[in-house]
N, C-alpha and C. Protein backbone atom coordinates (compact mmCIF):
# COMPACT_ATOMS: atom_id res chain seq x y z
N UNK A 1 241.23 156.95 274.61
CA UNK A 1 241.03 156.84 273.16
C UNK A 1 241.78 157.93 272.42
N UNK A 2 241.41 158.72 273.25
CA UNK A 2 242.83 160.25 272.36
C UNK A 2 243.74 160.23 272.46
N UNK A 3 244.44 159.34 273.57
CA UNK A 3 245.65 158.92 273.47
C UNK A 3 246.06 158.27 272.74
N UNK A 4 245.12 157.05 272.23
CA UNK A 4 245.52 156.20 271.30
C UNK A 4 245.76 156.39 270.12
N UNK A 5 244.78 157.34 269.68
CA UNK A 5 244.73 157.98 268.29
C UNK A 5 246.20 158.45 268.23
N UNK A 6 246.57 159.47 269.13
CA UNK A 6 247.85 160.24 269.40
C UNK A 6 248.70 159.49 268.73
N UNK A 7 249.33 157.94 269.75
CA UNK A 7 250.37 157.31 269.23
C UNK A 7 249.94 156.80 268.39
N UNK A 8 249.10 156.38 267.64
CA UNK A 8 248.77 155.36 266.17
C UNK A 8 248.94 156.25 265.00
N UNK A 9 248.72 157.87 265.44
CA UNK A 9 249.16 158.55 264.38
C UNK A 9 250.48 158.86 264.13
N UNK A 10 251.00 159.86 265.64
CA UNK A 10 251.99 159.99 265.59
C UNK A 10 253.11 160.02 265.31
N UNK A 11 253.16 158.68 266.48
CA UNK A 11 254.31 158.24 266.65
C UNK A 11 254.15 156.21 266.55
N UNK A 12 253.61 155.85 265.26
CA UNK A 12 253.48 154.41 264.73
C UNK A 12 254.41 153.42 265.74
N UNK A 13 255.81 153.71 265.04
CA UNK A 13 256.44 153.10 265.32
C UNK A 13 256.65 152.36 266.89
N UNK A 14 256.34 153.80 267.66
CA UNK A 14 256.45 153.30 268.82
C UNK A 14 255.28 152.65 269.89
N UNK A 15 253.97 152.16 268.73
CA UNK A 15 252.60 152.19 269.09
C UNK A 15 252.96 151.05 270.42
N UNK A 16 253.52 149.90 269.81
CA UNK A 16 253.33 148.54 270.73
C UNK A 16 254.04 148.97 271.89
N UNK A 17 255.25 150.34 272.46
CA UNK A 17 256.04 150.49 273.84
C UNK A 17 254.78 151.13 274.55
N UNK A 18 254.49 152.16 273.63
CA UNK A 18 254.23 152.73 274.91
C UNK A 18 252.32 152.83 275.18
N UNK A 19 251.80 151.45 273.99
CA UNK A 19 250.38 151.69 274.65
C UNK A 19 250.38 150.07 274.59
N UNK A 20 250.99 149.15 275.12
CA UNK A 20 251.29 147.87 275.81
C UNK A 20 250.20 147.55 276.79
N UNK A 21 249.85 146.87 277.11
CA UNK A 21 248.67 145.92 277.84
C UNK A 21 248.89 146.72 279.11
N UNK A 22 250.13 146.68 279.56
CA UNK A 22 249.89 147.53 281.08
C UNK A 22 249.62 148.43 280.79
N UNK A 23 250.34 149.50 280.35
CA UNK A 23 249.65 150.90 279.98
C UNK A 23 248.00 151.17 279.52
N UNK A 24 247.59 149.98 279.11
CA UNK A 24 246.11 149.85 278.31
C UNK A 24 245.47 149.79 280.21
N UNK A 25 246.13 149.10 280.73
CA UNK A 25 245.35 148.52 281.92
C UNK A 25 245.49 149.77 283.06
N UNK A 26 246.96 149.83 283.15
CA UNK A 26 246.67 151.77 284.09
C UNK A 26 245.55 152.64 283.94
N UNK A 27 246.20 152.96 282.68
CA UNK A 27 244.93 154.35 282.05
C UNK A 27 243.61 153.62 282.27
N UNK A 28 243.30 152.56 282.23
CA UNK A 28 241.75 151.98 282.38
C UNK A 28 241.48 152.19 284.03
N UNK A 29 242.28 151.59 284.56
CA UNK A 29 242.16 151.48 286.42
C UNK A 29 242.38 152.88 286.93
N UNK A 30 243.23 153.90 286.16
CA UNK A 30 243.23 155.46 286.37
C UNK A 30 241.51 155.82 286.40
N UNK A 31 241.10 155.81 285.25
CA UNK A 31 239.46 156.37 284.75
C UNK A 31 238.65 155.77 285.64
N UNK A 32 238.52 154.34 285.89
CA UNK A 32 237.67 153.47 286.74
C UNK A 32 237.33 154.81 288.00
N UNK A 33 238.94 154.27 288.97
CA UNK A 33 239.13 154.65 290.07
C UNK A 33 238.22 156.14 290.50
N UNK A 34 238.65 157.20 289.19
CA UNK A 34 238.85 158.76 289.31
C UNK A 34 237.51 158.69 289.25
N UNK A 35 236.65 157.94 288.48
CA UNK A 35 235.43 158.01 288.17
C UNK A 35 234.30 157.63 289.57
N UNK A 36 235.08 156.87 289.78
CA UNK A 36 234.15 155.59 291.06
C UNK A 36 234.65 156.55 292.60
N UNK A 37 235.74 157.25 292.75
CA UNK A 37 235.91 158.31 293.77
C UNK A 37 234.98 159.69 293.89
N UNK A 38 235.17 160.30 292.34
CA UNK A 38 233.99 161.20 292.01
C UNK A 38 232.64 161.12 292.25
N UNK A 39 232.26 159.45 291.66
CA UNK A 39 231.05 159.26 292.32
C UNK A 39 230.43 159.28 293.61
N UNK A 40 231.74 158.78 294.62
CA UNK A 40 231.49 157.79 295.95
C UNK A 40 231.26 159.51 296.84
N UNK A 41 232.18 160.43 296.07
CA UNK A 41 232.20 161.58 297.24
C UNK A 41 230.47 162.30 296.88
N UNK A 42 230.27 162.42 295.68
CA UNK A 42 228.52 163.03 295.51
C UNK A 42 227.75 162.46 295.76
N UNK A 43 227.72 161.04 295.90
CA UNK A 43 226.97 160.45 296.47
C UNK A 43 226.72 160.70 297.97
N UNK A 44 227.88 160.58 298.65
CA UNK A 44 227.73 160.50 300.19
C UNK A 44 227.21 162.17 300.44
N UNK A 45 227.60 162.56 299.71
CA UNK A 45 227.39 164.39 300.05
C UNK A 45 225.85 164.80 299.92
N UNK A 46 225.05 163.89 299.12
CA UNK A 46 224.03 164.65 298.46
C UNK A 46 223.17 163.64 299.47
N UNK A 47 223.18 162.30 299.55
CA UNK A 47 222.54 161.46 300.53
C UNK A 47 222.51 162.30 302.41
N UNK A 48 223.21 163.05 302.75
CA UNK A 48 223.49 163.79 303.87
C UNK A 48 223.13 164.75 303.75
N UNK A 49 222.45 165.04 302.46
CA UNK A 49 221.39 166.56 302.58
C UNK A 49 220.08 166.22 303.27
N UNK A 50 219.95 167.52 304.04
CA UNK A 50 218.29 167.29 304.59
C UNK A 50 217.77 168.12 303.62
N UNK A 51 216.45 167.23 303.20
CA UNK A 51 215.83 167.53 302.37
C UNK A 51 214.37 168.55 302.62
N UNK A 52 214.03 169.82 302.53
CA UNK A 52 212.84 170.59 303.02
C UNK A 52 211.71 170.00 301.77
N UNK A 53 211.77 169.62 300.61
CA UNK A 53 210.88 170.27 299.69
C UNK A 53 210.62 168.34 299.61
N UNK A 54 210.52 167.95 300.39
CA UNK A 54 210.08 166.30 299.57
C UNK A 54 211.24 165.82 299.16
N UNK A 55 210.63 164.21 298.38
CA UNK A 55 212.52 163.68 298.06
C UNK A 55 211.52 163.54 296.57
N UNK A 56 210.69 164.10 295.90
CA UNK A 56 210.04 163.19 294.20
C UNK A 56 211.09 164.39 293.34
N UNK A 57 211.92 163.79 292.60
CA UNK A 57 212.71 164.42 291.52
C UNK A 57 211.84 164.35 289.90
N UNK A 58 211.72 165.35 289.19
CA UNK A 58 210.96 165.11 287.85
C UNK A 58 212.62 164.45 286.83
N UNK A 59 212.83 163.33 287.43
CA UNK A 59 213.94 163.09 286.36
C UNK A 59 213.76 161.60 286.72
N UNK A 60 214.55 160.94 285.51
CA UNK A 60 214.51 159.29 285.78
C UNK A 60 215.77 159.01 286.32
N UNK A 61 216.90 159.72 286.87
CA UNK A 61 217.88 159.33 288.09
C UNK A 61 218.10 160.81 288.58
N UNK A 62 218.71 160.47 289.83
CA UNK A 62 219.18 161.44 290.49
C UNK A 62 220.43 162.85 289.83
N UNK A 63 219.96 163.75 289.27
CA UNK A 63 220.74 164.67 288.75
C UNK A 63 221.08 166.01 290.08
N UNK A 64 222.43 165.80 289.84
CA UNK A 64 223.06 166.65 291.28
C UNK A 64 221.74 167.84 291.33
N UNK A 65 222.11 168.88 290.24
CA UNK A 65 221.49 170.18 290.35
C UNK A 65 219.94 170.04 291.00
N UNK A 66 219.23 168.91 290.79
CA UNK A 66 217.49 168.75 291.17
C UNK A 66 218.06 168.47 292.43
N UNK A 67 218.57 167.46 293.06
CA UNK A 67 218.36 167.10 293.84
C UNK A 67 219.03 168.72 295.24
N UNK A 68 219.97 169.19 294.75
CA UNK A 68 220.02 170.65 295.07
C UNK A 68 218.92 171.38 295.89
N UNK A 69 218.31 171.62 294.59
CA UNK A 69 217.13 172.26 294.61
C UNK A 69 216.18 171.91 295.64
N UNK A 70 216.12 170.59 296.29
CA UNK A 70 215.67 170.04 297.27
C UNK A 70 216.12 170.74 298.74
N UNK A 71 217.23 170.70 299.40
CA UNK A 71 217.72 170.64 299.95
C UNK A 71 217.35 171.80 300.77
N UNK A 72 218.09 172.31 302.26
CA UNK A 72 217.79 173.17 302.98
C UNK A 72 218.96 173.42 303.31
N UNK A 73 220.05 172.94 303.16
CA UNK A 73 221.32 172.87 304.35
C UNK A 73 221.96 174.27 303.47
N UNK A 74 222.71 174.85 303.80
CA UNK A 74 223.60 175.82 303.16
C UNK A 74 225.28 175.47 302.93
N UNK A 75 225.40 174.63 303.96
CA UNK A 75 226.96 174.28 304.21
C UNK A 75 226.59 173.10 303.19
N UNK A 76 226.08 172.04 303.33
CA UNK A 76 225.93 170.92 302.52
C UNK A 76 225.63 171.58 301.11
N UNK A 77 225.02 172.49 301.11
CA UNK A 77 224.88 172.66 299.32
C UNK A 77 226.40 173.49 299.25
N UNK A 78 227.33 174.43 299.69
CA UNK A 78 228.62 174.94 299.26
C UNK A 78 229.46 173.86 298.55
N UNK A 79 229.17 172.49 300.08
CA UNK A 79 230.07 171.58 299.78
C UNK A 79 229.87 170.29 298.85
N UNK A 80 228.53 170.89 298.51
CA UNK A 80 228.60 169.64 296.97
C UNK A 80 229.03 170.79 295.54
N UNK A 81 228.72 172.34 295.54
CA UNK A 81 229.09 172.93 295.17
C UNK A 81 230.75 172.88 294.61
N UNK A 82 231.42 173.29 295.66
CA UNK A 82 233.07 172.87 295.95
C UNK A 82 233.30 171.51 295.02
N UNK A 83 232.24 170.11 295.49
CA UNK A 83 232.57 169.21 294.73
C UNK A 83 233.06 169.20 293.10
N UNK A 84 231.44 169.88 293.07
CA UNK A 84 231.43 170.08 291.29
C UNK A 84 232.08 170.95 290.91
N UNK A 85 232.89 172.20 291.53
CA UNK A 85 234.02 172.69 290.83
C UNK A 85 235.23 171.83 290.78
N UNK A 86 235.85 170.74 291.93
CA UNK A 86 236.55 170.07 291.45
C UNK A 86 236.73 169.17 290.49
N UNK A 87 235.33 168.76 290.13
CA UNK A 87 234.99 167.51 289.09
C UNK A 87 234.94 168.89 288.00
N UNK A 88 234.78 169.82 287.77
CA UNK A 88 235.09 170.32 286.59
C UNK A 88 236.39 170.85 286.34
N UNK A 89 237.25 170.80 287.02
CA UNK A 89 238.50 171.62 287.03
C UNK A 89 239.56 170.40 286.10
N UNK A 90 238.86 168.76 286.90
CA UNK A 90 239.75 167.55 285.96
C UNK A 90 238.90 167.49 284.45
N UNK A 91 237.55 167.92 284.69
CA UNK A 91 237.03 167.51 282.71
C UNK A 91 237.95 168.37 282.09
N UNK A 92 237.84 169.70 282.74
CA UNK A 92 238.97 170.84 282.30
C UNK A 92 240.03 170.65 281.39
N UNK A 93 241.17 169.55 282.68
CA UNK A 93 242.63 169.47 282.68
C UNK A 93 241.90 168.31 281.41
N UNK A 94 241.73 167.67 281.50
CA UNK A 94 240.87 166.50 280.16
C UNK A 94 240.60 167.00 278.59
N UNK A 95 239.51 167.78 278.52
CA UNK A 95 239.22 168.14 277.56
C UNK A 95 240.74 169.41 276.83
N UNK A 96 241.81 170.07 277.90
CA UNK A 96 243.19 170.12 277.62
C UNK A 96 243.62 169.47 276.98
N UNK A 97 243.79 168.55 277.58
CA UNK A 97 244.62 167.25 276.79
C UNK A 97 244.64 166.50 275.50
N UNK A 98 243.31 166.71 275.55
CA UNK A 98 242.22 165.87 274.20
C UNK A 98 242.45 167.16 272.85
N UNK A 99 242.77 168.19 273.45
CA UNK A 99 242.58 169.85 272.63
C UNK A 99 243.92 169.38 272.10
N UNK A 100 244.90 169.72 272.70
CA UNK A 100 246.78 169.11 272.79
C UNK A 100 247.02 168.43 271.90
N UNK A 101 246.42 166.96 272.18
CA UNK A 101 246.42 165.73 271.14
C UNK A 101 245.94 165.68 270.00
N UNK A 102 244.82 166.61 269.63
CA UNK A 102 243.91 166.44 268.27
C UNK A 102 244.72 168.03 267.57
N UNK A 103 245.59 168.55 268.59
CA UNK A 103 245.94 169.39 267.34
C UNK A 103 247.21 168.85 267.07
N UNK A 104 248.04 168.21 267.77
CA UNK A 104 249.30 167.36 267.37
C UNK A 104 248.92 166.44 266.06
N UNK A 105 247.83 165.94 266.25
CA UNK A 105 247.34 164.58 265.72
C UNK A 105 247.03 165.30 263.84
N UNK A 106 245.94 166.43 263.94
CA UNK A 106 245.69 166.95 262.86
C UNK A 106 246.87 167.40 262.08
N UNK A 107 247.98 168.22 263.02
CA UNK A 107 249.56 168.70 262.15
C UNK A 107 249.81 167.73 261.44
N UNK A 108 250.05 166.16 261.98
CA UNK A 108 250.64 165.33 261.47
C UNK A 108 249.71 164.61 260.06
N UNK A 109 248.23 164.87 260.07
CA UNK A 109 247.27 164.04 259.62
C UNK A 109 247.75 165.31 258.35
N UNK A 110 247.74 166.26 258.20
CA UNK A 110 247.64 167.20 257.58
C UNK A 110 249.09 167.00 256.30
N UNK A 111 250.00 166.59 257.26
CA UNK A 111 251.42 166.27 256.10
C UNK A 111 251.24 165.28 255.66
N UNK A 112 250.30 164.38 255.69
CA UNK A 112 250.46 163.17 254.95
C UNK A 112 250.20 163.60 253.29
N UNK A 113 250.87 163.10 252.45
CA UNK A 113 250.43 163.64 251.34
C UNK A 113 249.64 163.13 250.45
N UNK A 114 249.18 162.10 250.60
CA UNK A 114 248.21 161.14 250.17
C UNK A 114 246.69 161.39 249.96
N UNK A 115 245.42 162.01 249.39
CA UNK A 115 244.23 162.22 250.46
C UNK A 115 243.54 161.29 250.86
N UNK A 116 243.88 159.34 250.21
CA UNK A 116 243.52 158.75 250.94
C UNK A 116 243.99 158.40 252.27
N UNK A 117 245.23 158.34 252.60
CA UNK A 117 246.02 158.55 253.93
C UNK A 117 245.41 159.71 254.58
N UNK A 118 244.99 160.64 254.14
CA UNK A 118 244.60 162.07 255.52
C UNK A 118 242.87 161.75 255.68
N UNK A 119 242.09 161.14 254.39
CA UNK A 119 240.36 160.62 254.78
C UNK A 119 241.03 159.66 256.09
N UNK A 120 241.80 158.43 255.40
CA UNK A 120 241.65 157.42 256.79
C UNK A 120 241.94 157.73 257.81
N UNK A 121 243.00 158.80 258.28
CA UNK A 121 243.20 159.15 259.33
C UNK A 121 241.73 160.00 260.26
N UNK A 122 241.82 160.83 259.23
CA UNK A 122 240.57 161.90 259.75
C UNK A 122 239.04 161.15 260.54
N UNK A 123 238.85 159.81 259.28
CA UNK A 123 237.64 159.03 259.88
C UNK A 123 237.77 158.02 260.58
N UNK A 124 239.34 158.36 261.40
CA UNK A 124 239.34 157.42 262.87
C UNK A 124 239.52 158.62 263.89
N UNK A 125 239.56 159.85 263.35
CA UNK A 125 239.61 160.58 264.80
C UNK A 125 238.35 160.79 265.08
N UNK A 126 237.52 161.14 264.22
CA UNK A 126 236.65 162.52 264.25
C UNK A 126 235.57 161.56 265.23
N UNK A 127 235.10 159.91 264.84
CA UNK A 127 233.81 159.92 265.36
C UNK A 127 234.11 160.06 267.29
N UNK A 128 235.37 159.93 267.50
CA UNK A 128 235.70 160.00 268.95
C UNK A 128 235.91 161.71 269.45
N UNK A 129 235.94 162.41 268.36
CA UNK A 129 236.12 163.63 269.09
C UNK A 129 234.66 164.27 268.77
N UNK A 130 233.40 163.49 268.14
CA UNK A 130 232.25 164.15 268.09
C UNK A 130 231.51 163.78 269.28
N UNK A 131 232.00 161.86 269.58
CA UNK A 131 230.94 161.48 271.42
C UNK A 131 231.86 162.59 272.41
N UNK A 132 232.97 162.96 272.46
CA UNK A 132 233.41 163.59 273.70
C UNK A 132 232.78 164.94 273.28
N UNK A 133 233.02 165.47 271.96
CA UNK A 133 232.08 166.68 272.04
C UNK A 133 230.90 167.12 272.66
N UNK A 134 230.01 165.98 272.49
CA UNK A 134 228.89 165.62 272.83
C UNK A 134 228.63 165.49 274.08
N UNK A 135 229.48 164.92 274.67
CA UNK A 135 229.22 164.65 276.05
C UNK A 135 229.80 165.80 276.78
N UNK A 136 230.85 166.68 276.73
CA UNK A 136 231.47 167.61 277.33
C UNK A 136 230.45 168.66 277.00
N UNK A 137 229.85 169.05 275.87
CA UNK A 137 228.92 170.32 276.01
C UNK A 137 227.63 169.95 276.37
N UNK A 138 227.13 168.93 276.53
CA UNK A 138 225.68 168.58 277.19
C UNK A 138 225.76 168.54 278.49
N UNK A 139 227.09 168.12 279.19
CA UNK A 139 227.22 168.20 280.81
C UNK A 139 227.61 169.13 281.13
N UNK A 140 228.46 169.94 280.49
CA UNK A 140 228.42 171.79 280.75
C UNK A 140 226.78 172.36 281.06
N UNK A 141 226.33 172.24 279.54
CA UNK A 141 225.30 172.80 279.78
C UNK A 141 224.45 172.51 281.07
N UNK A 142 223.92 171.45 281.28
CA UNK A 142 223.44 170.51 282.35
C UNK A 142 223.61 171.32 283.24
N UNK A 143 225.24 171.48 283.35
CA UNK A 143 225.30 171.97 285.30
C UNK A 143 225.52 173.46 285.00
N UNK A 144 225.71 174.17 284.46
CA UNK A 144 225.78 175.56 284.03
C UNK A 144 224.78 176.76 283.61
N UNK A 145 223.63 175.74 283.22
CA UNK A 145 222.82 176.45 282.43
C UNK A 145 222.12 177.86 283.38
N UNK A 146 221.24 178.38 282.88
CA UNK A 146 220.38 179.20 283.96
C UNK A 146 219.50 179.10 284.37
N UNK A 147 219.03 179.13 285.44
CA UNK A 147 217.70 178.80 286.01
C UNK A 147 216.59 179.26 285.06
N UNK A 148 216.90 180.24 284.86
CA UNK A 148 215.74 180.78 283.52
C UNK A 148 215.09 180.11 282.35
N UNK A 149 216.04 179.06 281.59
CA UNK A 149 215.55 178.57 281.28
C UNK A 149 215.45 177.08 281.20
N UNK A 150 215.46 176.96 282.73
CA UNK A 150 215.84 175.61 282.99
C UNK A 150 214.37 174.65 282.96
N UNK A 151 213.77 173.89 282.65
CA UNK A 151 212.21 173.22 282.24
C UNK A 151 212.73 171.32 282.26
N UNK A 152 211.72 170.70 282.94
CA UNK A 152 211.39 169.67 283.27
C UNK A 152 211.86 168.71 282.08
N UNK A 153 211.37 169.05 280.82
CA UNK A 153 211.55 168.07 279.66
C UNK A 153 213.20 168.51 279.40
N UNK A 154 213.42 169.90 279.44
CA UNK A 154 214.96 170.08 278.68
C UNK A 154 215.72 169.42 279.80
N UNK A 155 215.42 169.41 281.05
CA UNK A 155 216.69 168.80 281.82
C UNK A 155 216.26 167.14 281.48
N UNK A 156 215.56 166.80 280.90
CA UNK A 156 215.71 165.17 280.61
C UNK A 156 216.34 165.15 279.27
N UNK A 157 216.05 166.05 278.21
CA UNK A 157 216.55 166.16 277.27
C UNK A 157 218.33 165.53 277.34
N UNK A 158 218.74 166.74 278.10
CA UNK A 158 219.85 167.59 278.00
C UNK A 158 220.69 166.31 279.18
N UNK A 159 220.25 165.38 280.03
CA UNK A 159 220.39 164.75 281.06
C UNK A 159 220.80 163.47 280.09
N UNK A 160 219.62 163.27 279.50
CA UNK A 160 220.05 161.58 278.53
C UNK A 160 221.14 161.52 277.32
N UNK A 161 221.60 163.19 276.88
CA UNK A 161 222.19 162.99 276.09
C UNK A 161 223.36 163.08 276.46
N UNK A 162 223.71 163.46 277.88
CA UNK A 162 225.05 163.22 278.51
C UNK A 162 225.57 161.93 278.94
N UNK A 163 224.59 161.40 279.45
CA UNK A 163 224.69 159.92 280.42
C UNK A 163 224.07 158.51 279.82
N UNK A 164 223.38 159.02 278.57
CA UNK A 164 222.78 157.78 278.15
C UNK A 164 223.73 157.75 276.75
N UNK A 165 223.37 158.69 276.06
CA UNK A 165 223.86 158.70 274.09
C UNK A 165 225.30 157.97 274.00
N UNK A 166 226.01 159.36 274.62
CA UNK A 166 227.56 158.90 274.61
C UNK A 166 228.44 157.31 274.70
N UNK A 167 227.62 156.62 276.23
CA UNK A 167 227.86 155.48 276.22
C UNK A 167 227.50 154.15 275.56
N UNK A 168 226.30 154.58 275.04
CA UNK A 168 225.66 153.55 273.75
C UNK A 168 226.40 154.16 272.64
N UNK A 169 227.01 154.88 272.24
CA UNK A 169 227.27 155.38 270.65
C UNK A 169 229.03 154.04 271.13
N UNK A 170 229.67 154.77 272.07
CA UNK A 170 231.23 154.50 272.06
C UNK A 170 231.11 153.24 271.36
N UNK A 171 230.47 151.84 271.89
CA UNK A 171 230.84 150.31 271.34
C UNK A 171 230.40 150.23 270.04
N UNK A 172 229.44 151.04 269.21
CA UNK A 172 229.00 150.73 267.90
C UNK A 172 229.97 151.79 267.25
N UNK A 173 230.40 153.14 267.95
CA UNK A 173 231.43 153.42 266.52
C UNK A 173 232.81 152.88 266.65
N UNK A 174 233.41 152.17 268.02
CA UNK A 174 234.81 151.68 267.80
C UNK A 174 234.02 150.70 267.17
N UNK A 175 233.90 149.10 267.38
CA UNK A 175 233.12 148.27 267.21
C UNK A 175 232.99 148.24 265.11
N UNK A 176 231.94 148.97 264.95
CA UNK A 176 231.98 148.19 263.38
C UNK A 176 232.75 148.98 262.83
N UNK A 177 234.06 149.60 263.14
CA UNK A 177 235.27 150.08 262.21
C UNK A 177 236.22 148.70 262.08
N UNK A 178 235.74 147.54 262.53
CA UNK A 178 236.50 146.48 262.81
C UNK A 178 235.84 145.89 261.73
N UNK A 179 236.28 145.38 260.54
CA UNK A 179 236.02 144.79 259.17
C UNK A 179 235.37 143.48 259.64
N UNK A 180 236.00 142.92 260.50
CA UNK A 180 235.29 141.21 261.06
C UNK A 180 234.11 141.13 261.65
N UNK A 181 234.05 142.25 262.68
CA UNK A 181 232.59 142.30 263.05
C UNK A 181 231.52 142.66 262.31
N UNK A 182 232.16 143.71 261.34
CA UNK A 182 231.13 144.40 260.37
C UNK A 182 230.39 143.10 259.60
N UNK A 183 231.59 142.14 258.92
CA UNK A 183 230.96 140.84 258.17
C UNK A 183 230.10 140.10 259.10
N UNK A 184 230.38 139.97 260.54
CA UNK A 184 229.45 139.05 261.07
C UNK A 184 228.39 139.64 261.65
N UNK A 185 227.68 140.97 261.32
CA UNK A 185 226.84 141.39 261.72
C UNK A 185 226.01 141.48 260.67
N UNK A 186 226.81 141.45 259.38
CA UNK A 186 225.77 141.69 257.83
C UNK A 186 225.89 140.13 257.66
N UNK A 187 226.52 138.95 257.92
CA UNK A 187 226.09 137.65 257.66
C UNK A 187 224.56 137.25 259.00
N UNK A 188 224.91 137.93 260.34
CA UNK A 188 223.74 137.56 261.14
C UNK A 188 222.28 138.07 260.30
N UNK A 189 222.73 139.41 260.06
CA UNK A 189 221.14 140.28 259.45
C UNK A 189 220.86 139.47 258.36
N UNK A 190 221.29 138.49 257.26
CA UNK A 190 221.04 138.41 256.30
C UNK A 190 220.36 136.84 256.92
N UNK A 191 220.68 136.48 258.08
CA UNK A 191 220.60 134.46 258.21
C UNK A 191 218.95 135.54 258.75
N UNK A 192 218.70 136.44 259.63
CA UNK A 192 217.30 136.43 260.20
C UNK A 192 216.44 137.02 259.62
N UNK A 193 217.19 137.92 257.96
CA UNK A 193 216.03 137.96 257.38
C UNK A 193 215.38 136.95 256.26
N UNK A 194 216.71 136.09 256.51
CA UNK A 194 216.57 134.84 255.03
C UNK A 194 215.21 133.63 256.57
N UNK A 195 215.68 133.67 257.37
CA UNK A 195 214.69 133.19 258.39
C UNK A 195 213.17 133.30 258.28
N UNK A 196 212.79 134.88 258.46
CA UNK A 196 211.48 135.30 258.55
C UNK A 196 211.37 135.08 257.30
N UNK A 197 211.86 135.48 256.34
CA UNK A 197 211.04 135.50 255.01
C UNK A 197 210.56 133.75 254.77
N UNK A 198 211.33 133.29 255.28
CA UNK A 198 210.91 131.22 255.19
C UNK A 198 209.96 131.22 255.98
N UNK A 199 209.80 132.00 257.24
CA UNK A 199 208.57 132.18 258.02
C UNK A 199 207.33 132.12 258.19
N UNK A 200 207.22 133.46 257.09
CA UNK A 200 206.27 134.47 256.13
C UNK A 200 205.72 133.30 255.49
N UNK A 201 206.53 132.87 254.20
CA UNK A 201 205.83 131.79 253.35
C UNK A 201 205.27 130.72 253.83
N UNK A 202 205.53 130.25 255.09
CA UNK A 202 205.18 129.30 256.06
C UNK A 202 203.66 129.36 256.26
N UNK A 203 203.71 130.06 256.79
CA UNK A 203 202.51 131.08 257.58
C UNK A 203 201.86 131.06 256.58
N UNK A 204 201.86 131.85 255.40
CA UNK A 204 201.44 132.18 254.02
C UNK A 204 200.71 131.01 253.46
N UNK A 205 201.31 130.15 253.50
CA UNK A 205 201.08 128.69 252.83
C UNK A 205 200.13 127.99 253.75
N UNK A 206 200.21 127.96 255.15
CA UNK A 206 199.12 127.09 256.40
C UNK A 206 198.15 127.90 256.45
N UNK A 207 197.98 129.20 255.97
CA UNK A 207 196.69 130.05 255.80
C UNK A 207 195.49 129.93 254.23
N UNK A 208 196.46 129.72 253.36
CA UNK A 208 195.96 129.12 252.17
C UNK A 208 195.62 127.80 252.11
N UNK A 209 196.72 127.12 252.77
CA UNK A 209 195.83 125.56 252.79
C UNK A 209 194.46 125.01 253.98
């Protein structure tokens, strides 16, 4: 998505070369892959812990750091350790990139001389650089924080707003910036409340008679 922003601001002209259906489809099968490898290796790593303390986690899925906390092995906890410095070293090289692009993106948003040209620009970057905000400092925190003040409710807190928020927000803020959907979501709301209210009087009326 920061890429996209990139060339749609950019560099316009050249939007249709170089973010073309294949390129749409790489970068997608890139993320899949990197994502579904990341997973496949913590998974197998953390499933091969022997567990001393019980297997009941106070969380509603498996969060690396609890399930940690379980464990007895020393080599198996380095090496899920090791893991999660590699999985942070690519959010790293990531949230780089995204830094790179949004200050390229702002130079250019910034010469436009228009201020309706620099609002429209601005209110197609920002709601994508507030979910990655969001999600990059809640999963920092998550795996970083200190034991000190680490508590049962804040790691659910701090757990749902990484893995749950982010991915429900992405389809409703790309999603109704799209003028067509927006109309067919304010023509649906208006057919089910013009519905119930025929309902209501329904009801209303077989109770009086």
């Amino acid at each position: 998505m920061c890429y996209d922003r990139y060339v749609a601001i950019c560099k316009p002209l050249h939007y249709g070369t170089l973010l073309g259906s294949r390129a749409c489809a790489h970068m997608a099968a890139a993320a899949w892959a990197t994502a579904f490898l990341n997973a496949l290796l913590h998974t197998a790593n953390t499933f091969s812990l022997p567990l001393c303390q019980g297997n009941a986690l106070g969380q509603f899925f498996c969060e690396i750091p609890h399930v940690l906390k379980l464990s007895c092995s020393h080599s198996g906890y380095l090496r899920e350790i090791g893991l999660i410095g590699v999985t942070a070293s690519l959010s790293f090289s990531c949230f780089i990139f995204i830094v790179f692009s949004y200050v390229q993106i702002f130079r250019a948003v910034l010469r436009i001389p228009s201020q309706q040209g620099r609002h429209k620009a601005f209110s197609t970057c920002l709601p994508h650089l507030a979910v990655v905000s969001l999600f990059l400092s809640t999963a920092t925190f998550a795996y970083l924080k200190p034991p000190s003040i680490s508590s049962p409710s804040l790691d659910l807190v701090v757990s749902a707003l990484y893995s749950v928020v982010p991915p429900a927000l992405n389809p409703l803020i790309y999603s109704l910036r799209n003028q067509e959907l927006r109309d067919a979501i304010r023509k649906m709301m208006t057919t089910c409340f013009l519905r119930s209210t025929k309902l209501h009087l329904f009801f209303c009326r077989t109770l009086i008679v």
